[in-house]
Structure formats: C-alpha cells, structure tokens
C-alpha atoms as a PDB file:
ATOM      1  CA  UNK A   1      99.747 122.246 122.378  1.00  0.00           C
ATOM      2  CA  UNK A   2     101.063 124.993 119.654  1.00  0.00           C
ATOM      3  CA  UNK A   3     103.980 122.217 118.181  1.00  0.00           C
ATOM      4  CA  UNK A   4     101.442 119.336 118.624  1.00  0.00           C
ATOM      5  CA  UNK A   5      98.865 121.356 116.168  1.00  0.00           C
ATOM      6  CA  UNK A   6     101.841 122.194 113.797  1.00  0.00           C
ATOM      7  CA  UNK A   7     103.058 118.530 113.756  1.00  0.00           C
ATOM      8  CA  UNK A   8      99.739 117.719 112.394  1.00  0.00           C
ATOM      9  CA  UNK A   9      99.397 120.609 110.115  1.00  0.00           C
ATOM     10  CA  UNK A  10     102.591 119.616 108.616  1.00  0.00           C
ATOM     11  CA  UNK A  11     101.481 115.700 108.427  1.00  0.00           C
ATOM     12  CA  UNK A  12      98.172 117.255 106.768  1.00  0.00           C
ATOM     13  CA  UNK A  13     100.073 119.122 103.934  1.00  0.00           C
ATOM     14  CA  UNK A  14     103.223 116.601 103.507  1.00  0.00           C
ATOM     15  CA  UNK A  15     100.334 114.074 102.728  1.00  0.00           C
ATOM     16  CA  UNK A  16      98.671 116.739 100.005  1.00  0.00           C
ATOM     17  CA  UNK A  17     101.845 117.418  98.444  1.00  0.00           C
ATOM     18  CA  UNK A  18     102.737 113.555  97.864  1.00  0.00           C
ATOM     19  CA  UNK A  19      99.028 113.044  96.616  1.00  0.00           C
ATOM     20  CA  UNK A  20      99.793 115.601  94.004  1.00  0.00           C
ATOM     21  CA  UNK A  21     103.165 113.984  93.596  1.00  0.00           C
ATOM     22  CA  UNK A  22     101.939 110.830  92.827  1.00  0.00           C
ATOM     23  CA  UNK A  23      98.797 112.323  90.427  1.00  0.00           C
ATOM     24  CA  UNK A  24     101.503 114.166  88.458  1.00  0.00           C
ATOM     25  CA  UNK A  25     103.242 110.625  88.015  1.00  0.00           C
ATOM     26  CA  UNK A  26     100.179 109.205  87.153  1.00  0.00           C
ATOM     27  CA  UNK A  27      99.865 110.643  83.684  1.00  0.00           C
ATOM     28  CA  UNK A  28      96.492 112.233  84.500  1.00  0.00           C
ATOM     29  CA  UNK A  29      94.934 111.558  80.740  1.00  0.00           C
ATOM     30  CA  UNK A  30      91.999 113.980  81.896  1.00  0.00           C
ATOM     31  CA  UNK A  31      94.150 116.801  81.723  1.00  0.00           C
ATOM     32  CA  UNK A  32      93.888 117.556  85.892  1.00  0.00           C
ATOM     33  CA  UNK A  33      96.223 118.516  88.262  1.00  0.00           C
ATOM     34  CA  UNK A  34      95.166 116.052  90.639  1.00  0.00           C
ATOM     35  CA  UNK A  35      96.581 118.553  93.600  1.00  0.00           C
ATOM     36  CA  UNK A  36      94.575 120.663  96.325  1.00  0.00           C
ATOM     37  CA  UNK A  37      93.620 123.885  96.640  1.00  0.00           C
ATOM     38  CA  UNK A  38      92.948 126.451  99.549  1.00  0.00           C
ATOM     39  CA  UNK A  39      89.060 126.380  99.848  1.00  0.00           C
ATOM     40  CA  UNK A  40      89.238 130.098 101.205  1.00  0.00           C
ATOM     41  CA  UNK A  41      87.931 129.659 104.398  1.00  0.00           C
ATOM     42  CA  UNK A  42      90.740 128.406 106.253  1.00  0.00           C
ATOM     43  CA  UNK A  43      90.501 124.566 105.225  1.00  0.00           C
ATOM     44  CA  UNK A  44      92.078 122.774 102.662  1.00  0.00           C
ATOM     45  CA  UNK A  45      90.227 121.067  99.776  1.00  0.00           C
ATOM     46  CA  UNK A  46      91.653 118.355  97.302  1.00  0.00           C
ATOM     47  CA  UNK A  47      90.494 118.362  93.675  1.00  0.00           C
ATOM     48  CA  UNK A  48      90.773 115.765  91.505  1.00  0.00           C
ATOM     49  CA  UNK A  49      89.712 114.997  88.414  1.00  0.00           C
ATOM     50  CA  UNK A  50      87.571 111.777  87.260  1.00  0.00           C
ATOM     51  CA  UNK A  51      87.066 110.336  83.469  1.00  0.00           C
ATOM     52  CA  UNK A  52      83.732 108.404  82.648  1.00  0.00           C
ATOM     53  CA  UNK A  53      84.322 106.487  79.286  1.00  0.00           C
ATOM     54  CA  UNK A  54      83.386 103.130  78.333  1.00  0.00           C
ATOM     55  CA  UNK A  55      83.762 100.816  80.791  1.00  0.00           C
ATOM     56  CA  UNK A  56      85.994 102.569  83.144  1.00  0.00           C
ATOM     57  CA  UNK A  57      86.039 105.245  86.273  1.00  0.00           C
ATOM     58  CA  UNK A  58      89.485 106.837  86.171  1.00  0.00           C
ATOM     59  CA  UNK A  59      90.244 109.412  89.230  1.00  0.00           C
ATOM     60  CA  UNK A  60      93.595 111.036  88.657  1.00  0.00           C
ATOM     61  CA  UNK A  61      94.709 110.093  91.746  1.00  0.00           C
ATOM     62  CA  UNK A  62      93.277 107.055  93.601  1.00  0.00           C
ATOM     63  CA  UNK A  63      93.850 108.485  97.673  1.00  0.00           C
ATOM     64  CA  UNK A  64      93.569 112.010  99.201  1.00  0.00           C
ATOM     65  CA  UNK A  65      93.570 112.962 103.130  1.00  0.00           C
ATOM     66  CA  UNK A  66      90.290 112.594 104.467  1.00  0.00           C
ATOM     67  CA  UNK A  67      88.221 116.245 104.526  1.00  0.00           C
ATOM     68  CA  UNK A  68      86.724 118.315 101.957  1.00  0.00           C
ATOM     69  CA  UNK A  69      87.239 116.288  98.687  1.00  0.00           C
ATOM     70  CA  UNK A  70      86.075 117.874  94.845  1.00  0.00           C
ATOM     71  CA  UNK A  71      85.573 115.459  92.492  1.00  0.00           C
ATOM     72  CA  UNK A  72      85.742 117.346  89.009  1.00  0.00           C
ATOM     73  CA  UNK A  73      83.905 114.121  86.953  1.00  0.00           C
ATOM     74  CA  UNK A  74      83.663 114.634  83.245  1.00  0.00           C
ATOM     75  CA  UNK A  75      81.868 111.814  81.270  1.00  0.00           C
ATOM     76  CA  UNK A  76      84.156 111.369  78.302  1.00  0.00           C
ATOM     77  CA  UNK A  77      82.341 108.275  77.188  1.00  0.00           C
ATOM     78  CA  UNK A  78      79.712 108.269  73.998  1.00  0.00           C
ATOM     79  CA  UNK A  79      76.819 107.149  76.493  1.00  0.00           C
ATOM     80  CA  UNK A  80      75.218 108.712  79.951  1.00  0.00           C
ATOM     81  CA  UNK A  81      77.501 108.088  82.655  1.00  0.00           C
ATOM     82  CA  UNK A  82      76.494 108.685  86.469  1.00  0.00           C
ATOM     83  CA  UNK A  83      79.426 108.815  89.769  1.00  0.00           C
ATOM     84  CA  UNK A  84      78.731 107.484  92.671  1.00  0.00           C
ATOM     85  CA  UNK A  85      81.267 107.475  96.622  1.00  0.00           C
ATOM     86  CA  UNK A  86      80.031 104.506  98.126  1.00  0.00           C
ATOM     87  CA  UNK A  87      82.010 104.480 101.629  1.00  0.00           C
ATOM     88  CA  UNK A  88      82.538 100.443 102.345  1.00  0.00           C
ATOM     89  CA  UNK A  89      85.302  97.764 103.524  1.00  0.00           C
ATOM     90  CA  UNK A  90      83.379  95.347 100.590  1.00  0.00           C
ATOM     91  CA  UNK A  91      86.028  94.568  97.419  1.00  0.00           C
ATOM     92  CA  UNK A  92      85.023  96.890  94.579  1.00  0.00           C
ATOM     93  CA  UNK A  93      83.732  93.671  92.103  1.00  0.00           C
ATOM     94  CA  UNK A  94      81.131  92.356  95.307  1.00  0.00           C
ATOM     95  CA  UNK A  95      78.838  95.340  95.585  1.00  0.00           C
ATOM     96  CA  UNK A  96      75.311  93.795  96.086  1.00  0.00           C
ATOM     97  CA  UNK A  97      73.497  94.268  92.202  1.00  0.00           C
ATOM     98  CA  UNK A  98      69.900  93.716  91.916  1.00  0.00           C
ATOM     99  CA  UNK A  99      68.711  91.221  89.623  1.00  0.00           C
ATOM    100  CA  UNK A 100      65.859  93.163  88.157  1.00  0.00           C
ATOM    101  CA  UNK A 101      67.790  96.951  87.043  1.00  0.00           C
ATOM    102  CA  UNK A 102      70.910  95.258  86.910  1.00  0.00           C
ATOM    103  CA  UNK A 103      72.629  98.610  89.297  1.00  0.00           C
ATOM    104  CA  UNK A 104      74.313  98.250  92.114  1.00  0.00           C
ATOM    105  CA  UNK A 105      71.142  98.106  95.130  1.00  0.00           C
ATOM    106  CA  UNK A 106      72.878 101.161  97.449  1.00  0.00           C
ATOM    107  CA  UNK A 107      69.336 100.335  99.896  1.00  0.00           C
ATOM    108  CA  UNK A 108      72.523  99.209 102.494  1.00  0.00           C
ATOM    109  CA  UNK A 109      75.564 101.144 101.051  1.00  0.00           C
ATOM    110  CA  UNK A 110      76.593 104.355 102.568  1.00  0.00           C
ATOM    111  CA  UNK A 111      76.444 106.284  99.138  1.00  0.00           C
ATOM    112  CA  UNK A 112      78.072 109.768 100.593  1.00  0.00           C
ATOM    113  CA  UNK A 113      78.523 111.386  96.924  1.00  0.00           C
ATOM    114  CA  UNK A 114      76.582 110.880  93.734  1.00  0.00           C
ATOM    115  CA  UNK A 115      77.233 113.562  90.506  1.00  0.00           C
ATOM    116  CA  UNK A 116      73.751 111.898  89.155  1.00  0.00           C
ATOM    117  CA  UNK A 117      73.820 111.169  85.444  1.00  0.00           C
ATOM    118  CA  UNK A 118      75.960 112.773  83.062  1.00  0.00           C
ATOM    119  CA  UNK A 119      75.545 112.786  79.165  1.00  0.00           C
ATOM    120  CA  UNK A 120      78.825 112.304  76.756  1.00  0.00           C
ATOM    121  CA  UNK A 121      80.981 115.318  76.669  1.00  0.00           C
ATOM    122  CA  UNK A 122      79.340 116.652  80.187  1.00  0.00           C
ATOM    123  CA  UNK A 123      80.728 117.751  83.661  1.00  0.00           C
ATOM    124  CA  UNK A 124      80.218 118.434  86.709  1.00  0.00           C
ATOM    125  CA  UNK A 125      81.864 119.184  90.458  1.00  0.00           C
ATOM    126  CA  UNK A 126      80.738 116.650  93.322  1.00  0.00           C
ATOM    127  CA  UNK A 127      81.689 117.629  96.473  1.00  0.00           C
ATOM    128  CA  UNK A 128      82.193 115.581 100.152  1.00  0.00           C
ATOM    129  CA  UNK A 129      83.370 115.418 103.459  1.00  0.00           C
ATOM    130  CA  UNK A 130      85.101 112.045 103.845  1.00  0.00           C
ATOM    131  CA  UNK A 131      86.423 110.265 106.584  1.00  0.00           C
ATOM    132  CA  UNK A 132      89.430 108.069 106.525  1.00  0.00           C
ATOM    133  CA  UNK A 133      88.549 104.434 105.243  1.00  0.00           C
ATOM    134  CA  UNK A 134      87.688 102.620 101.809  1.00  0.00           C
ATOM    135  CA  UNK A 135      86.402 103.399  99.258  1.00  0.00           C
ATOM    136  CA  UNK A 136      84.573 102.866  95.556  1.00  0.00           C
ATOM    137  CA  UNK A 137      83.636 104.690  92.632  1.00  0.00           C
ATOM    138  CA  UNK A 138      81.094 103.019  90.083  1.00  0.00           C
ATOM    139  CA  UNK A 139      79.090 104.149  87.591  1.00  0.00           C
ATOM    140  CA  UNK A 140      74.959 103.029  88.579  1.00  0.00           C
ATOM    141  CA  UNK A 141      74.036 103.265  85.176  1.00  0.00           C
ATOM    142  CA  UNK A 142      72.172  99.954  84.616  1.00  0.00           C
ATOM    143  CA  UNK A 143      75.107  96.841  83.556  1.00  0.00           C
ATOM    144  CA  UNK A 144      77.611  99.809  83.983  1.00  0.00           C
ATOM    145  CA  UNK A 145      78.887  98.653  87.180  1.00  0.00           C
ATOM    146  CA  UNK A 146      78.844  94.983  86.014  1.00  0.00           C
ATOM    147  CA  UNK A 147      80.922  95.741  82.610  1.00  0.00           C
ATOM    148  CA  UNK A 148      84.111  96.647  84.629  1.00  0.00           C
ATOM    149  CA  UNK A 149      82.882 100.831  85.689  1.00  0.00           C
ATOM    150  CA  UNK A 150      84.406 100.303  89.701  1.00  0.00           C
ATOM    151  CA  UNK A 151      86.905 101.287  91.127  1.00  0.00           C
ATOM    152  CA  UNK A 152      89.121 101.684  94.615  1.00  0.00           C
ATOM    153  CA  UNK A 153      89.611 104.847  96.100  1.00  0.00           C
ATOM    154  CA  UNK A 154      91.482 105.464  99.781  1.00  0.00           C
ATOM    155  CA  UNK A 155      90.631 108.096 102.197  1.00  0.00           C
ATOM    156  CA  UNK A 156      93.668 108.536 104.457  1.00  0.00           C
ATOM    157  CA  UNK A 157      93.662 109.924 107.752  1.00  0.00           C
END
C-alpha cells in the first residue's frame, strides 16, 4: 500500500514539474512562473498566471494536474475584462451565446471559477478545485467571447 501511494505521489509531482517545464518554454509574456507551489497544508497547489488583453485569454500554461488550481488573472487590456472556468467536453468557439447580451448563457454550463470583472491594469487570484477533464476560459464581457476571448485549458488526472 506504502509503494502504491509513492508511485502516485511521484506521478503527481513528475506531472507538476513537466507543467512548469513546458510554461517555462512557453515564453510566459505575463511575467509568471507558471509552476506550483506547496499550499502549506500538506497539498499541492499550481499557480499560473493568465493575461486579459484585447481579444485574447492567455494562461501561461494551458494543462495542470487536476486539484487545487490558482489562477493569478491580470487584465492587461485597455477595457474591463472578466475570467470565467467553464468545465465542458463542448469546442471552445460553440459555447451557447444569447442573442439579446451577446455573453456566453452559462444557465447550462458548469461555470466552477469566475474572477468577476476586472478593469485595465487590475488583478486578482481565482481559486478551484478541478477535476480531470476539459476545459475553457472566456472572457463574459458582452461580444468578448464572440471577438476571439476563449480558450482550451486541460485538467489532467
């Protein structure tokens, strides 16, 4: 029972250390680290950064292992911004937008993080527990999410 918890503990951090890996290749233009840190009470919690600007969501890395997750979003843009998780197996561009605001209609979405909205040059930590599966980012500012601000984000297991 002892090796078989190891095994997975080592799985658990070999999968950290390649998400940092591969945020560190990444050329994280929002200045993060993209890596995890030790959330102090025994778990493990992955940070990464996210850039609002106009018309884009940029995460610094695009998977982590699925657990405690930190996004650190910063709206770099000129206009209020807004992050939102939205767990779903749905492409990123076919998100179901309502006619009338012109946002994406999260009524049926399972919307498990939101940072609410964020004015130019402001930031703020958005935490979660995620499970393993897919994922998007957008921006539900109204015509946000139509004028390209989605994108795909993997929770692996």
């Amino acid at each position: 029972m002892f090796i078989r918890k190891s095994v997975v503990v080592l799985v658990c951090v070999a999968v950290v250390a390649l998400a940092i890996v591969a945020g560190a290749c990444g050329g994280d233009e929002n200045g993060g680290d993209g890596g995890g840190d030790d959330g102090g009470d025994g778990g493990s919690t992955t940070t990464l950064d996210v850039g609002l600007t106009e018309f884009e969501v940029a995460p610094s890395i695009s998977s982590v292992p699925a657990g405690s997750v930190t996004f650190e979003v910063t709206n770099d843009g000129a206009v209020p911004h807004d992050l939102q998780v939205i767990s779903t197996d749905l492409a990123p561009d076919q998100l179901p937008v309502d006619p009338e605001t012109f946002t994406v209609d999260t009524d049926d979405l399972d919307v498990v993080a939101t940072s609410g909205q964020l004015d130019a040059g402001e930031s703020k930590e958005v935490a979660a527990d995620l499970s393993a599966g897919s994922y998007v980012l957008i921006c539900n500012i109204p015509t946000h999410y139509e004028g390209g601000m989605y994108t795909t984000f993997t929770v692996l297991q």
